[in-house]
N, C-alpha and C. Protein backbone atom coordinates (compact mmCIF):
# COMPACT_ATOMS: atom_id res chain seq x y z
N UNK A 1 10.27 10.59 -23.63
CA UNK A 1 9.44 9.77 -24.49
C UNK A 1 8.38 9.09 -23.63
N UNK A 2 7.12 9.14 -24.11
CA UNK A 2 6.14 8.60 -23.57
C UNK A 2 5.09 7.68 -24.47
N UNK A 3 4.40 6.57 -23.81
CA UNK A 3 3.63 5.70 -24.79
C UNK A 3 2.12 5.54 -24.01
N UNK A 4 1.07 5.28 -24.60
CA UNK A 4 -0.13 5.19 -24.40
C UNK A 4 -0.65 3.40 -24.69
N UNK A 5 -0.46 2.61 -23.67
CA UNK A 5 -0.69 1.10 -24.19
C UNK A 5 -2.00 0.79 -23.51
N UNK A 6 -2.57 -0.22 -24.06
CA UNK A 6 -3.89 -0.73 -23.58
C UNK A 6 -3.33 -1.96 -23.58
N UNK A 7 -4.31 -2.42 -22.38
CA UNK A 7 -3.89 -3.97 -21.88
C UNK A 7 -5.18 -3.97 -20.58
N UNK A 8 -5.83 -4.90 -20.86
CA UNK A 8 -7.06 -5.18 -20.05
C UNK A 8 -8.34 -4.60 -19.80
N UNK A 9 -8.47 -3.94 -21.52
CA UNK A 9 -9.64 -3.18 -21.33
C UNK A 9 -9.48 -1.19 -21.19
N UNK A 10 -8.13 -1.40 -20.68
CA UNK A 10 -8.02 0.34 -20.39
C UNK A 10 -6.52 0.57 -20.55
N UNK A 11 -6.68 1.49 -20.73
CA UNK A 11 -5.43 2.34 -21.33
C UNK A 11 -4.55 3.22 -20.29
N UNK A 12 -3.44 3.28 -20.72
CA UNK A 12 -2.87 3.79 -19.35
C UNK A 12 -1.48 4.83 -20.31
N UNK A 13 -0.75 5.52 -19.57
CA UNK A 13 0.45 6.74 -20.27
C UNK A 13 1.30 6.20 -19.22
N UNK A 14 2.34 5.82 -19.63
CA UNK A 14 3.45 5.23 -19.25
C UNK A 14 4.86 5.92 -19.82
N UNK A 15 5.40 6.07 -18.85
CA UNK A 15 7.15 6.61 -19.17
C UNK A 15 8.04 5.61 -18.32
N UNK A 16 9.28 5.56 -18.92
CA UNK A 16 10.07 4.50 -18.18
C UNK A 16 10.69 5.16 -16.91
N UNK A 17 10.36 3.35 -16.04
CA UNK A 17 10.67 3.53 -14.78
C UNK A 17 9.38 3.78 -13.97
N UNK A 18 8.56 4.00 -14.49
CA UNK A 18 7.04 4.20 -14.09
C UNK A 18 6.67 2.63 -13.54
N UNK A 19 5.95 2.69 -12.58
CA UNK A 19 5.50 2.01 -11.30
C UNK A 19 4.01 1.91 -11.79
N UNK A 20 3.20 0.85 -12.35
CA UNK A 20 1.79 0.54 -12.72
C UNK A 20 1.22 -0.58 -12.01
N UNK A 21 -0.59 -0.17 -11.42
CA UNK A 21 -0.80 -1.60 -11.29
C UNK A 21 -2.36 -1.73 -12.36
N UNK A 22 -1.68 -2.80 -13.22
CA UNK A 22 -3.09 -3.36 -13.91
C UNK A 22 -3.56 -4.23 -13.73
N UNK A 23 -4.31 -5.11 -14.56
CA UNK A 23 -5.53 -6.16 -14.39
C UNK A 23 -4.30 -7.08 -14.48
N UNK A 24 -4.51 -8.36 -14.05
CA UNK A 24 -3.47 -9.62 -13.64
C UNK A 24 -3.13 -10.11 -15.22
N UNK A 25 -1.85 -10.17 -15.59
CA UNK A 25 -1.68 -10.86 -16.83
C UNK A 25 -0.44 -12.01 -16.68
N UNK A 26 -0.29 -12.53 -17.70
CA UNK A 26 1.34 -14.31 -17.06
C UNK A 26 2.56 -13.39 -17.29
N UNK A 27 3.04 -14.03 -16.33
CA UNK A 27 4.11 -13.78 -16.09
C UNK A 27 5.22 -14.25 -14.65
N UNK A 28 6.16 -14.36 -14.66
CA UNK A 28 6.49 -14.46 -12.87
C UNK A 28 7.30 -13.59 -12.68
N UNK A 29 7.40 -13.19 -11.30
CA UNK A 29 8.35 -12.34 -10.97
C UNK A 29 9.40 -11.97 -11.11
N UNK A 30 9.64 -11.01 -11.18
CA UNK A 30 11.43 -10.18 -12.26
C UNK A 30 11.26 -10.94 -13.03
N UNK A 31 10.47 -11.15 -14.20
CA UNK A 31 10.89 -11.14 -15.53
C UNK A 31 10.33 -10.19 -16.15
N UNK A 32 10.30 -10.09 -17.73
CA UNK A 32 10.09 -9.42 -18.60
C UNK A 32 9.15 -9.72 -19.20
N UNK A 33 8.03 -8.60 -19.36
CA UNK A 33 6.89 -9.06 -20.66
C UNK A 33 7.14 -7.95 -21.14
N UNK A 34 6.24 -7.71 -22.77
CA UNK A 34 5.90 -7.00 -23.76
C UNK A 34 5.08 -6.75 -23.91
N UNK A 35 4.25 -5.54 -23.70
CA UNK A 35 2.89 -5.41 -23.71
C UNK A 35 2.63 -4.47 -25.40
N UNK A 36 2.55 -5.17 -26.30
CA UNK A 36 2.21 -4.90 -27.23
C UNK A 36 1.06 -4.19 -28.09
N UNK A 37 0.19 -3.87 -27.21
CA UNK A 37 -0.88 -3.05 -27.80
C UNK A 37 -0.44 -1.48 -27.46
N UNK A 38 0.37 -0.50 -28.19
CA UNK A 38 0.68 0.33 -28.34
C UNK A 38 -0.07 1.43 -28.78
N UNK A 39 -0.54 2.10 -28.84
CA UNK A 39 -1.68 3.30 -29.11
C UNK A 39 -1.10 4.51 -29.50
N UNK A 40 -0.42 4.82 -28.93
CA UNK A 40 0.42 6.42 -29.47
C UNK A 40 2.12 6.01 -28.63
N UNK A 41 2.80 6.55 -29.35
CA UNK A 41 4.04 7.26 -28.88
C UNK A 41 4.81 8.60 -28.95
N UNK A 42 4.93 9.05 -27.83
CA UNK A 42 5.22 10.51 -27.97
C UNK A 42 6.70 10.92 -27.75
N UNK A 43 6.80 12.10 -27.72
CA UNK A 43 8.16 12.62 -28.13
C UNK A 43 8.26 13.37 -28.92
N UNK A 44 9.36 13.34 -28.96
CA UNK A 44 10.04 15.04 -30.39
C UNK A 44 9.03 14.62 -32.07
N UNK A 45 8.70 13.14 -32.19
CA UNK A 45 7.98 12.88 -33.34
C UNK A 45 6.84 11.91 -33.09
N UNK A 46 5.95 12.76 -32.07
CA UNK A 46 4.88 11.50 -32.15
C UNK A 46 4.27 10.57 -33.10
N UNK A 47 3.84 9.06 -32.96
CA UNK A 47 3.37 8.18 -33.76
C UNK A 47 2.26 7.85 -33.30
N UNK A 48 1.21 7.82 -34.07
CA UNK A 48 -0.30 7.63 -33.92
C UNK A 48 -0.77 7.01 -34.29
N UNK A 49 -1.31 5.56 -33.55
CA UNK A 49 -1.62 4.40 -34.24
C UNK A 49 -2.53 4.26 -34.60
N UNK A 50 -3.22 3.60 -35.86
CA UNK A 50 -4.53 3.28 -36.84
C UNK A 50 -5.07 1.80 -36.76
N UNK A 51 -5.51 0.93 -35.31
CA UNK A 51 -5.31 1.95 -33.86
C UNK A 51 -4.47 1.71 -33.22
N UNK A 52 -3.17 0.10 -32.95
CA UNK A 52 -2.26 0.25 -32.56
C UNK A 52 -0.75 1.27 -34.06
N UNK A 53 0.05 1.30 -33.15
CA UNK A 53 1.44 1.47 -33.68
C UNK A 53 2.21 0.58 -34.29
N UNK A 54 2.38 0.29 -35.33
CA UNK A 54 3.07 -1.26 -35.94
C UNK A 54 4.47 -0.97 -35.71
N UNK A 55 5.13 -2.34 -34.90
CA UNK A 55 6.48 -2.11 -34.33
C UNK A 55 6.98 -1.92 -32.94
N UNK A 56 5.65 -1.17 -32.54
CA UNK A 56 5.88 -0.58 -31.21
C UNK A 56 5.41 -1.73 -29.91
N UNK A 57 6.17 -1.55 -28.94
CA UNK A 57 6.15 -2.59 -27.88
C UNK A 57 6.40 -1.35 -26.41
N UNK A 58 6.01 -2.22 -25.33
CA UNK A 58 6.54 -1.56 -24.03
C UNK A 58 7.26 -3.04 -23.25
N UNK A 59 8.31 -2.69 -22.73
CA UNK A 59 8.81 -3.28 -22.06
C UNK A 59 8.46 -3.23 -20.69
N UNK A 60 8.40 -3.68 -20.18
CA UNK A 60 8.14 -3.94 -18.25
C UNK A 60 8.63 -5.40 -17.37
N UNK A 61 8.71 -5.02 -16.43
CA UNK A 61 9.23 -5.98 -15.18
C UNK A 61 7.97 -6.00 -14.67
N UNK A 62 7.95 -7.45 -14.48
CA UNK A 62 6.99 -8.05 -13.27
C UNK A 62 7.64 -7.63 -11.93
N UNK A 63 6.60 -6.90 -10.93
CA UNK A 63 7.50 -6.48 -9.51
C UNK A 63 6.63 -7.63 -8.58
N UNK A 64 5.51 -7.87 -9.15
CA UNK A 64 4.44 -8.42 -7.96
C UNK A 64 2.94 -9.04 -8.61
N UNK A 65 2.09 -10.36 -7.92
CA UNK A 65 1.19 -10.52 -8.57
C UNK A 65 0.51 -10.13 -6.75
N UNK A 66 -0.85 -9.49 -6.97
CA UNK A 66 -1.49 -9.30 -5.64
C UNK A 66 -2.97 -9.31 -5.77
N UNK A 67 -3.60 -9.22 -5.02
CA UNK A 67 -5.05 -8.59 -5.02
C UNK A 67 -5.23 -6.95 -4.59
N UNK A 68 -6.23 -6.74 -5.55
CA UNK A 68 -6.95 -5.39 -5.12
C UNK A 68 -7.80 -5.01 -3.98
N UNK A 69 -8.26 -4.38 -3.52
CA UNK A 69 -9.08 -3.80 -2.70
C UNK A 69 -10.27 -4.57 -2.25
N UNK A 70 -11.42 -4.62 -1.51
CA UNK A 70 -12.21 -5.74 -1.57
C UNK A 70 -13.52 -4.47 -1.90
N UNK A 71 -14.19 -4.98 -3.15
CA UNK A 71 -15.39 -4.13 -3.61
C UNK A 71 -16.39 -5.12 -3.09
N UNK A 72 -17.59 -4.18 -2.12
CA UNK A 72 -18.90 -5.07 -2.19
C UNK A 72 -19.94 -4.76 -2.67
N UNK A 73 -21.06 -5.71 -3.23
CA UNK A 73 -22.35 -4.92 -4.06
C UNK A 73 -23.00 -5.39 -3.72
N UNK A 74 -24.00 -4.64 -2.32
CA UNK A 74 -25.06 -4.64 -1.64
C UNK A 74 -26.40 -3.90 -2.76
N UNK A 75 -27.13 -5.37 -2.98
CA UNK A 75 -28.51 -4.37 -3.68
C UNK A 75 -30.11 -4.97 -2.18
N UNK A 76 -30.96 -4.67 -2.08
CA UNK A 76 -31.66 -4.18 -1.25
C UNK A 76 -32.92 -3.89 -1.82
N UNK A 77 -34.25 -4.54 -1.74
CA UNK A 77 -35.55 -4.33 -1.99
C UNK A 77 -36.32 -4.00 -0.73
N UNK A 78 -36.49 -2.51 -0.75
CA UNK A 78 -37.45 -2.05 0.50
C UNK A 78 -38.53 -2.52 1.05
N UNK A 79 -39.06 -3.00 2.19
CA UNK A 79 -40.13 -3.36 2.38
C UNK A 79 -40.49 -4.96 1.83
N UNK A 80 -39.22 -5.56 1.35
CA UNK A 80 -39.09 -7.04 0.58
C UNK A 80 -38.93 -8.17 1.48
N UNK A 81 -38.08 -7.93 2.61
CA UNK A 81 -37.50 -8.32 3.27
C UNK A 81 -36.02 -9.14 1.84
N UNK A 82 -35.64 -8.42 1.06
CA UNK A 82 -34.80 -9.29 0.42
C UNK A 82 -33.54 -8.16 0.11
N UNK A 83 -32.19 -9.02 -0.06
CA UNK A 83 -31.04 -8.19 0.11
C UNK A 83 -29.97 -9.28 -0.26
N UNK A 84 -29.25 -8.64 -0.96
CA UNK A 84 -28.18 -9.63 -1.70
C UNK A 84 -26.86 -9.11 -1.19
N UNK A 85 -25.77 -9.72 -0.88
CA UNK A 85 -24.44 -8.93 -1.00
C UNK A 85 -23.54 -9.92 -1.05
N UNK A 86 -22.79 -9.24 -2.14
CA UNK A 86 -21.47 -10.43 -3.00
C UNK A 86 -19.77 -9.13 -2.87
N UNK A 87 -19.24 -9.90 -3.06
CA UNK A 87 -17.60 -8.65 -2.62
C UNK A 87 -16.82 -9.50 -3.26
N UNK A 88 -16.16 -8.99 -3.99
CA UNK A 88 -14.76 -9.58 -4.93
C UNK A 88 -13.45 -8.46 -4.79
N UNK A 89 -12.54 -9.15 -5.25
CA UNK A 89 -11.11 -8.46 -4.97
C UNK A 89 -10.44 -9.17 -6.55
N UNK A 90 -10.07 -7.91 -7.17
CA UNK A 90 -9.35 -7.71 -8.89
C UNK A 90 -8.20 -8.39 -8.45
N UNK A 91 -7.71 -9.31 -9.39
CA UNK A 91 -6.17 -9.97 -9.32
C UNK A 91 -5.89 -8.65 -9.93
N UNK A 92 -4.02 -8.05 -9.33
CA UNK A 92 -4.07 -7.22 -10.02
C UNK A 92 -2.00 -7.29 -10.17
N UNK A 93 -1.41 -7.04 -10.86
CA UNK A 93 -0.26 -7.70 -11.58
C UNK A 93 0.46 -6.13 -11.23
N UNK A 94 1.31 -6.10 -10.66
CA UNK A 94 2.34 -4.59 -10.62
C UNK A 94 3.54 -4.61 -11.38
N UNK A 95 3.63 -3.62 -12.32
CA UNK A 95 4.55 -3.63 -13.32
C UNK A 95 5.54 -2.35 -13.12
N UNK A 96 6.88 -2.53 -13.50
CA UNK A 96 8.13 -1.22 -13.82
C UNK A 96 8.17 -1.15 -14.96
N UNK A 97 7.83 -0.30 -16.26
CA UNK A 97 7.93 0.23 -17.39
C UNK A 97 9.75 0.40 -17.33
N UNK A 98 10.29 -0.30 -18.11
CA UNK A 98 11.39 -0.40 -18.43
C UNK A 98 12.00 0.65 -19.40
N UNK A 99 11.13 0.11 -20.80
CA UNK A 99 11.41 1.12 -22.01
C UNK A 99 10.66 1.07 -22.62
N UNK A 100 10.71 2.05 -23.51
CA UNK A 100 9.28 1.81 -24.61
C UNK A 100 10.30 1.46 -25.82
N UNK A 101 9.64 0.93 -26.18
CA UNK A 101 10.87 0.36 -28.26
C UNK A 101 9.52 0.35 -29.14
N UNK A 102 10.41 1.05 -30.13
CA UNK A 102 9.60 0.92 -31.65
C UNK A 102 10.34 0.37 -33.06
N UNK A 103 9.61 0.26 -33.86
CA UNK A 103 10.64 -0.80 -35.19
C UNK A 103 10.89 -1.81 -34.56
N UNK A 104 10.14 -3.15 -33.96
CA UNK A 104 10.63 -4.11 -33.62
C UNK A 104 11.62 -4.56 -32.82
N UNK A 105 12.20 -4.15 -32.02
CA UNK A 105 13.34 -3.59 -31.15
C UNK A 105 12.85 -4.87 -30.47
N UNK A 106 13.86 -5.29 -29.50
CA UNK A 106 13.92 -6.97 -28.24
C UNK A 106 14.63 -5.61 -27.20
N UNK A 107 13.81 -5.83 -26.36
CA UNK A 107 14.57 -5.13 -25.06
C UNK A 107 15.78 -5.36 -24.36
N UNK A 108 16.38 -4.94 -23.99
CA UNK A 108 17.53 -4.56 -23.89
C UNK A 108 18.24 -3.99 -22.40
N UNK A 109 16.81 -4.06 -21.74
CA UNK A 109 17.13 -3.63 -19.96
C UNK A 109 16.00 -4.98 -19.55
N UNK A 110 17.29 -5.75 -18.51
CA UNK A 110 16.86 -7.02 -18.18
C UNK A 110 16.49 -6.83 -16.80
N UNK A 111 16.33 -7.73 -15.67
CA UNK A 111 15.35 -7.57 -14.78
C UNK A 111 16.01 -7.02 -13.47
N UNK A 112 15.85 -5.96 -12.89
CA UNK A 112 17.24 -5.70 -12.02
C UNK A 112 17.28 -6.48 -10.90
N UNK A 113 18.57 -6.24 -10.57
CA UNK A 113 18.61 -7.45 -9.02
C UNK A 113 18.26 -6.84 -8.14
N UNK A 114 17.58 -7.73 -7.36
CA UNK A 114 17.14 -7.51 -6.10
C UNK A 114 17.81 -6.93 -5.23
N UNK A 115 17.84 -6.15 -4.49
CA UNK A 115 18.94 -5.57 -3.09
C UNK A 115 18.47 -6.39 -1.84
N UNK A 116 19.35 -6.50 -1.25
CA UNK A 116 20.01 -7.40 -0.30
C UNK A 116 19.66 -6.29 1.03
N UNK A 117 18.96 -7.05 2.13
CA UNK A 117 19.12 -6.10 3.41
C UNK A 117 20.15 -6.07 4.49
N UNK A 118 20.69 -4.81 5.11
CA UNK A 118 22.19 -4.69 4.83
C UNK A 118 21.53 -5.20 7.00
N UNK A 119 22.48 -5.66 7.32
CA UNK A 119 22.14 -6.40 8.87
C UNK A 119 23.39 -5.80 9.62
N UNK A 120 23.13 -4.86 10.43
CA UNK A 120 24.00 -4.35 11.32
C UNK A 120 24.41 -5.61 12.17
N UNK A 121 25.76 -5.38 12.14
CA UNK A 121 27.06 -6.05 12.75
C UNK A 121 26.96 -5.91 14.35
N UNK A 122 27.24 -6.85 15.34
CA UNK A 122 26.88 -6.43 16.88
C UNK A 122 28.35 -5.95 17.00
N UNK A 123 28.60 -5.12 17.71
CA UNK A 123 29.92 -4.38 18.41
C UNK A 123 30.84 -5.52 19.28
N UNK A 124 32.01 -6.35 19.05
CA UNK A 124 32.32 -7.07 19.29
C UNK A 124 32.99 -6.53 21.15
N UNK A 125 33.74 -5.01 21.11
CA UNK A 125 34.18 -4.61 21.79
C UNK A 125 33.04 -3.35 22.36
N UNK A 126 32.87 -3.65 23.58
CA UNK A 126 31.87 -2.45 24.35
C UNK A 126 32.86 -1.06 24.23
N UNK A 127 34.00 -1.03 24.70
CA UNK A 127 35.52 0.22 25.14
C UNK A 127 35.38 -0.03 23.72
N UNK A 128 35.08 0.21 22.29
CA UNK A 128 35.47 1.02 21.15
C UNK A 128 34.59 1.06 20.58
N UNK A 129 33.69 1.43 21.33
CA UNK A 129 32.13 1.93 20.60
C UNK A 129 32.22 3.37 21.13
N UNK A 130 31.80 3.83 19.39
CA UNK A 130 31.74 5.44 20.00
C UNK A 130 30.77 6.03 21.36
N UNK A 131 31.07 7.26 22.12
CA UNK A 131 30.14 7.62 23.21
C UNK A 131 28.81 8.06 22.66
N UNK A 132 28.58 8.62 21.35
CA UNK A 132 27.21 9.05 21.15
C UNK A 132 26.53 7.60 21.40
N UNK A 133 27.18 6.11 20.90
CA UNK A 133 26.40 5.03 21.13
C UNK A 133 25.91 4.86 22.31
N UNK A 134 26.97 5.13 23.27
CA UNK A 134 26.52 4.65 24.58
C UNK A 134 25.69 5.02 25.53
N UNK A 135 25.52 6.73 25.27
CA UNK A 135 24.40 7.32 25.69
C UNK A 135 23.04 6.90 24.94
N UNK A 136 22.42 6.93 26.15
CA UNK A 136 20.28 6.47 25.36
C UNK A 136 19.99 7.81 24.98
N UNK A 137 19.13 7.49 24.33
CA UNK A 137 17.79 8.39 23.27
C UNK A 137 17.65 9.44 24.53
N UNK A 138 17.47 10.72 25.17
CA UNK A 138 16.27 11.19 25.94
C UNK A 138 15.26 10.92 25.51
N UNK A 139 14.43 10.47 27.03
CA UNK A 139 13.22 9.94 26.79
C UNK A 139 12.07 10.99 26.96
N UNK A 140 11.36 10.89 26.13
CA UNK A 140 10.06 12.12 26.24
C UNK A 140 9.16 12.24 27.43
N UNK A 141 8.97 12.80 27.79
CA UNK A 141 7.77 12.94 29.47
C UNK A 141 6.65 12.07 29.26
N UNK A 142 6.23 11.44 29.61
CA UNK A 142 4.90 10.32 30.04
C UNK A 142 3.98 11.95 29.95
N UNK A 143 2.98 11.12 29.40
CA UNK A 143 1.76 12.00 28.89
C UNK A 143 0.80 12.04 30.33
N UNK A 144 0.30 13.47 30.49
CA UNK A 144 0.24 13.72 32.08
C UNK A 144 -1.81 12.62 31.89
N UNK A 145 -2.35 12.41 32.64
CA UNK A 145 -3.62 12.17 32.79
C UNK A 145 -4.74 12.65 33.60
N UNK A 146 -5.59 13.08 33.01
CA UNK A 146 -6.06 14.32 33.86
C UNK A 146 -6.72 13.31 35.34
N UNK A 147 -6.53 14.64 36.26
CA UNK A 147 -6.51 14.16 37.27
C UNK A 147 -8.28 13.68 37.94
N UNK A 148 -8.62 12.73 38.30
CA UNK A 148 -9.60 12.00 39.06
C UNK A 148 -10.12 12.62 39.62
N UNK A 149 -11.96 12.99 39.97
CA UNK A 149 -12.65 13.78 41.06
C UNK A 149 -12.46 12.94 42.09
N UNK A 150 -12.28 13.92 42.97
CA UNK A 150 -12.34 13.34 44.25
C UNK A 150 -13.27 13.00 45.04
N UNK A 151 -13.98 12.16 45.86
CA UNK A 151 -15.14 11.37 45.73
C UNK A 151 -15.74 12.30 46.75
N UNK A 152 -17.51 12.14 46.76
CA UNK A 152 -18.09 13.66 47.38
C UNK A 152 -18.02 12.99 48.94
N UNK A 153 -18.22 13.74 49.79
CA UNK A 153 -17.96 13.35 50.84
C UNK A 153 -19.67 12.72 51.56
N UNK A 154 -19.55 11.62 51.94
CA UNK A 154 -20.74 11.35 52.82
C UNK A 154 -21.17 12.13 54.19
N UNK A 155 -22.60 11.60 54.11
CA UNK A 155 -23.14 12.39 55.62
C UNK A 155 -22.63 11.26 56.58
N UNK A 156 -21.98 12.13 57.49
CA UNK A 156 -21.98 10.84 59.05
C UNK A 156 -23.37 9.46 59.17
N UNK A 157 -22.85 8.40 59.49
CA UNK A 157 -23.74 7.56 59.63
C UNK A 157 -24.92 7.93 60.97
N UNK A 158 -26.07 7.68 61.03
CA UNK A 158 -27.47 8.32 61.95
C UNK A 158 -26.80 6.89 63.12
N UNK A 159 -27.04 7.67 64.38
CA UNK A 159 -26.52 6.61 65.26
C UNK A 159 -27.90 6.02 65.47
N UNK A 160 -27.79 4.45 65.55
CA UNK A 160 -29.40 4.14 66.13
C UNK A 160 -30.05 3.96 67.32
N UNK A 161 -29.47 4.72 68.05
CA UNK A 161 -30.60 4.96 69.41
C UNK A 161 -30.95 6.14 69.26
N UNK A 162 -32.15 5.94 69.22
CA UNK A 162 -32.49 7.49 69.43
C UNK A 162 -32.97 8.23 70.10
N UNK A 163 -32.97 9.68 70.30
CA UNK A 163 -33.07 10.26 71.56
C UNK A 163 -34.88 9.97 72.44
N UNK A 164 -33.98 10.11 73.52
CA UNK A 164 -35.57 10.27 75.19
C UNK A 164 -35.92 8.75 74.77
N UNK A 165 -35.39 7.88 74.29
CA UNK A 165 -35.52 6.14 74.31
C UNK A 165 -34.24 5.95 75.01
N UNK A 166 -34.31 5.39 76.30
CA UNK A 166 -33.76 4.58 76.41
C UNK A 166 -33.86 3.29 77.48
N UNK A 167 -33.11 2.15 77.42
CA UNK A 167 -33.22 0.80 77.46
C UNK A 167 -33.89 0.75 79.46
N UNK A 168 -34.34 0.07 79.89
CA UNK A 168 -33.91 -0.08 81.46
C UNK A 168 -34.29 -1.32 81.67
């Protein structure tokens, strides 16, 4: 089953469990909204809304509120000496499509729990740690660098006395 909802101007096809990011709407994190502007629902009996679907809702989890990308809009008059530039970044709201419900339905898949990061335990005893532990990684060869010219060789220094001169 699949649904077609609009929410912020644009429309998006959503199936549950689907991972979206749209324009920023309320909400806080792991909870639940309803995004109610429904447009089509598909499946074994699609419903086609005149123009939403009466009844029909999408369920979703708030995962995250963030910013978008940073857009800049450089405009530029040749020969003006004049030039403008402004850059903004979209609030933008990341959602998990839960379920889609129709006929008025209250959702029914609540916000899942968070997982926990699992923190390796230090080896209390060195003698009952397995041997694959105790051996290191092989280490990969140092990356060779090509080798340096060797510097050109000079002419002998000119001695300064020079010849059929000399001192008395």
């Amino acid at each position: 089953m699949f649904a077609v909802i609009k929410t912020g101007g644009r429309q998006y096809r959503v199936v549950p469990d689907d991972v979206l990011e749209i324009g920023k709407i309320a909400g806080e994190v792991g909870t639940i909204v309803q995004l109610g502007e429904v447009l089509l629902v598909g499946g074994e009996s699609p419903m086609l809304g005149t123009p939403t679907v009466a009844g029909a809702s999408v369920a979703a989890e708030v995962l995250d509120h963030k910013r978008g990308p940073k857009v800049i809009a450089f405009k530029k008059r040749r020969r003006k000496n004049s030039r403008r530039k402004r850059g903004y970044r979209d609030e933008i709201t990341v959602l998990r499509i839960t379920e889609i419900l129709t006929n008025d339905n209250k959702p029914t898949i609540g916000p899942r729990p968070k997982r926990e990061k699992v923190v390796a335990k230090p080896a209390d005893d060195a003698d009952e740690a397995p041997e694959a532990s105790k051996k290191a990684a092989p280490k990969k060869p140092a990356a060779k660098k090509a080798a340096a010219k060797a510097p050109a060789k000079k002419a002998p220094a000119k001695k300064a006395a020079a010849k059929g001169k000399s001192k008395k």
